[in-house]
Protein backbone atom coordinates (compact mmCIF):
# COMPACT_ATOMS: atom_id res chain seq x y z
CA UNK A 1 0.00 0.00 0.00
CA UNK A 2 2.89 2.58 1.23
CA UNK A 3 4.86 1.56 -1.75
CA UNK A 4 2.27 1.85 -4.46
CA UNK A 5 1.15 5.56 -3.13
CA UNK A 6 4.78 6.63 -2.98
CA UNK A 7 4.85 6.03 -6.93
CA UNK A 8 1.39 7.51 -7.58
CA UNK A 9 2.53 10.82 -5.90
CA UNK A 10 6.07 10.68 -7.51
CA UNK A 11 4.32 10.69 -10.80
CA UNK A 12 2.26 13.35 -9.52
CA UNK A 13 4.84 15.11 -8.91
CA UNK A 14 7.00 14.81 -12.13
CA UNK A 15 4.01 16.25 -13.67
CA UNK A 16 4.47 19.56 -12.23
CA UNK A 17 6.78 22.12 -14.07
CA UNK A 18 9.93 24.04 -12.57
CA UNK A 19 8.00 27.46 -12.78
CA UNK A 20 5.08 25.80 -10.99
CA UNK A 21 7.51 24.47 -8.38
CA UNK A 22 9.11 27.87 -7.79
CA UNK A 23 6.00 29.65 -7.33
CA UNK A 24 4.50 26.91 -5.14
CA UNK A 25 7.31 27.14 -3.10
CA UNK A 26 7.45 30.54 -2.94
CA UNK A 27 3.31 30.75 -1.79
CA UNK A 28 4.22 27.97 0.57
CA UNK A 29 7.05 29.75 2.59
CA UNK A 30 5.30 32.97 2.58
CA UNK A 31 2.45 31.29 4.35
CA UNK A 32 5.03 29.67 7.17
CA UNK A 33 6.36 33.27 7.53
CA UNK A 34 3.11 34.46 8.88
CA UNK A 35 2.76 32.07 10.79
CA UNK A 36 3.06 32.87 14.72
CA UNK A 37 5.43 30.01 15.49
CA UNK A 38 7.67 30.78 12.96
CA UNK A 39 7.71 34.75 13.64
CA UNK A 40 8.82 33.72 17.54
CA UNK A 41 11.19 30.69 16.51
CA UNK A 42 15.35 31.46 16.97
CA UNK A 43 16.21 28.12 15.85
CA UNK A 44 14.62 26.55 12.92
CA UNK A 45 15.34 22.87 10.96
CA UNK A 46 14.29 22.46 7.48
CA UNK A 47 15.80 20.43 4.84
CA UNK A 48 17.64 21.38 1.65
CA UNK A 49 15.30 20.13 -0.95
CA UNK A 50 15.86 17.77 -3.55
CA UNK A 51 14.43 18.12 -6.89
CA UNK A 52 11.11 16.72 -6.22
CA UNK A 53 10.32 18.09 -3.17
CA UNK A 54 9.02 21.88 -2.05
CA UNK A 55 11.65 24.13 -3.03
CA UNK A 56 13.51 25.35 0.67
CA UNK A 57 16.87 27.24 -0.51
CA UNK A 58 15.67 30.84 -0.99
CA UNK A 59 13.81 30.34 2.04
CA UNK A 60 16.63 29.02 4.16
CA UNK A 61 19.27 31.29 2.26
CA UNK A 62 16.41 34.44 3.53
CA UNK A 63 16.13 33.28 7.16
CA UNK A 64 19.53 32.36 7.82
CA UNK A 65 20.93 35.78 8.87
CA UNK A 66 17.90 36.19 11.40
CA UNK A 67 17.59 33.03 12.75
CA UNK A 68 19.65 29.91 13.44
CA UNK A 69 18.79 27.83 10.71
CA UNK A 70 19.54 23.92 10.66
CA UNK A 71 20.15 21.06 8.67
CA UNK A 72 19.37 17.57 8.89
CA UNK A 73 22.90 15.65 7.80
CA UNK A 74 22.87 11.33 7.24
CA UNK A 75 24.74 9.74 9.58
CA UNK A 76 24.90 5.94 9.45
CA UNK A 77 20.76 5.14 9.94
CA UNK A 78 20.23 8.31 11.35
CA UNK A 79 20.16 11.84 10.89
CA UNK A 80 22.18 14.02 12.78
CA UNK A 81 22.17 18.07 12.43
CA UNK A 82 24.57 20.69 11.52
CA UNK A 83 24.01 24.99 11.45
CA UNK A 84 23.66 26.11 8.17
CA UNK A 85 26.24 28.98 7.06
CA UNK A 86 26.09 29.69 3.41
CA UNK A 87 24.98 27.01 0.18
CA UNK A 88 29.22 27.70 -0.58
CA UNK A 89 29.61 25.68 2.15
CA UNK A 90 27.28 22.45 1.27
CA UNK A 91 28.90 19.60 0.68
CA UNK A 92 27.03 16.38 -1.71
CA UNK A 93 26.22 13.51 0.84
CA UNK A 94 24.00 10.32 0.50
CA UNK A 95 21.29 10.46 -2.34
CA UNK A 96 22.62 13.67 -4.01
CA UNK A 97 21.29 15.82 -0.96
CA UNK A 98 23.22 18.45 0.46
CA UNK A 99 24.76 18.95 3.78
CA UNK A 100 26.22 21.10 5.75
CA UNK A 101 29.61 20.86 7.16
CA UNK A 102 30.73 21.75 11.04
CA UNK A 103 30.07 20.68 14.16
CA UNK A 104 26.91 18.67 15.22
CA UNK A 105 23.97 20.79 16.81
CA UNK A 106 23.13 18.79 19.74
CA UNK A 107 20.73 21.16 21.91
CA UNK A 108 17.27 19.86 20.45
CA UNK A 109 15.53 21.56 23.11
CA UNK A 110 15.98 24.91 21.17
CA UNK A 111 14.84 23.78 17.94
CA UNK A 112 10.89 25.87 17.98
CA UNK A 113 10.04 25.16 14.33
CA UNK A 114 10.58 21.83 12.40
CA UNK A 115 10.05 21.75 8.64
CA UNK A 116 9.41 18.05 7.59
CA UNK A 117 9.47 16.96 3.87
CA UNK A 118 7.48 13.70 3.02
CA UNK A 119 6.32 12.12 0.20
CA UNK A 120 2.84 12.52 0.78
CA UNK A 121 0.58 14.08 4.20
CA UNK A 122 -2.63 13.43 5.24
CA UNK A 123 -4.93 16.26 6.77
CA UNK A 124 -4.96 14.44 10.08
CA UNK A 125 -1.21 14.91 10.28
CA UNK A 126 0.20 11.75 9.03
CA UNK A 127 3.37 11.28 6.93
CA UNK A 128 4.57 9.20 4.58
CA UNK A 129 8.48 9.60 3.90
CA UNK A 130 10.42 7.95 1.13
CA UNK A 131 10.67 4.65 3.38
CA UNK A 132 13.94 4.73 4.81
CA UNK A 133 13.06 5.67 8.75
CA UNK A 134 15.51 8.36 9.09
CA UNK A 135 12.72 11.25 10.40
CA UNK A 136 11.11 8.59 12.41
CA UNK A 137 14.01 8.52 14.23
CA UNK A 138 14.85 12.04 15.07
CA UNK A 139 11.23 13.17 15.48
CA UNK A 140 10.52 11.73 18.63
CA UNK A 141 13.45 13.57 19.94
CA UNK A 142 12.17 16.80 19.16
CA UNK A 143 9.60 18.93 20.78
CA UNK A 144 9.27 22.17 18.41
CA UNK A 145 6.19 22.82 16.24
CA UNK A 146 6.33 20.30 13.50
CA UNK A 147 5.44 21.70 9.88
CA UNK A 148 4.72 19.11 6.72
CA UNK A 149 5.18 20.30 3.53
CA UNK A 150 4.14 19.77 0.46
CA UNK A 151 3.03 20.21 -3.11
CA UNK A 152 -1.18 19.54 -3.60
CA UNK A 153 -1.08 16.40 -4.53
CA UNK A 154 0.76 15.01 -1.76
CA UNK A 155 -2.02 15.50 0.74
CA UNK A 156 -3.86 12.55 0.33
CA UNK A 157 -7.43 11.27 2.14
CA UNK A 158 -5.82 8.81 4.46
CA UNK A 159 -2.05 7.43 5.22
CA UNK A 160 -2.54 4.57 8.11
CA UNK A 161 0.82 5.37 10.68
CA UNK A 162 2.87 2.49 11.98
CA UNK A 163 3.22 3.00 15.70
CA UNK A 164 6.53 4.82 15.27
CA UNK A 165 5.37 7.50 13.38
CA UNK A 166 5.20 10.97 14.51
CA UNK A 167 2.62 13.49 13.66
CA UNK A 168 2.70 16.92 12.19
CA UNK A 169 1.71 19.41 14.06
CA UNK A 170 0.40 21.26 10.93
CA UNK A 171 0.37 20.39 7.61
CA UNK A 172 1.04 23.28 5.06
CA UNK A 173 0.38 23.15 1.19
CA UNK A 174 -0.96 25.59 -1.57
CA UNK A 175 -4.18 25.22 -3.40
C-alpha cells in the first residue's frame, strides 16, 4: 500500500513544471512566515530540498541571517544536524542531498520550528516519507512545532501510521 502511493505521488509530482515548483514554493514559505510560530522561533530545521520536493533554498538562504537555521545531515541510519552557514559551504552527501559541514547541533531543546518533507501528508497529520526511517528517528526527539510540507497532490485522504510515526503538528500546502 505505502509503496504503491509513494509512486502515484512521484508521478504526480514529475508532472508539475519548474516554474510551478518555484512559485508553489514561494506561496508555501510565505504562508510559514506568517505564521506565529515561525515569527517567535530562533532556531529553525528544514531540509535542503531535492528536486522533487518543495523548493527550501531561498527560504533558508532568507532566514539564515535572522535566525539559526539547521540542517538535517545522514549519519549511518540516522540523521544528525549541523548549522547552516552559506549554500558555498554544502557539501554532496547520501542520495545527491546536500549537507552542511561543522560541528553537530546537539541542543534539540531549542529547535521551535521543524520543517518536515514527506512524500505525501494526510490532513490528520500523518506522513509518509520515502521509506527509509531516518525522520522517524529524530522526530521523537524533538519537541518544536512540527510543519509538513508539500506540493497539492501530496495530501492525500488517508495514510494509516505504523506506531513509530510521529505526527505533524500542521500540515502546510498551496491550493
Amino acid at each position: 500500500m505505502k509503496k504503491k502511493l509513494r509512486a502515484a505521488i512521484r508521478k504526480e509530482i514529475k508532472n508539475i513544471d519548474g516554474e510551478h515548483k518555484r512559485l508553489f514554493s514561494q506561496q508555501l514559505f510565505s504562508a510559514i512566515e506568517q505564521l506565529p510560530e515561525f515569527q517567535s522561533a530562533h532556531t529553525v530545521l528544514a531540509f535542503w530540498s531535492l528536486p522533487d520536493e518543495v523548493d527550501t533554498h531561498d527560504f533558508i538562504e532568507k532566514w539564515a541571517g535572522d535566525k539559526r537555521m539547521l540542517l538535517p545531515v545522514i549519519v549511518g541510519k540516522e540523521l544528525r544536524i549541523k548549522q547552516y552557514e552559506s549554500s558555498g559551504t554544502l557539501v554532496q552527501a547520501s542520495y545527491n542531498i546536500s549537507e552542511p559541514t561543522g560541528d553537530f547541533f546537539t541542543n534539540y531543546d531549542e529547535i521551535d520550528v521543524i520543517i518536515v518533507p514527506g512524500v505525501a501528508f494526510d490532513k490528520q497529520g500523518n506522513r509518509l516519507g520515502r521509506g527509509k526511517g531516518y525522520y522517524d528517528k529524530l522526530l521523537p526527539q524533538l519537541s518544536g512545532t512540527k510543519i509538513g510540507v508539500c506540493f497539492p497532490c501530496q495530501l492525500v485522504e488517508r495514510i494509516v501510521p505504523d506506531r513509530w510515526d510521529v505526527q505533524m503538528d500542521k500540515i502546510l500546502t498551496v491550493s
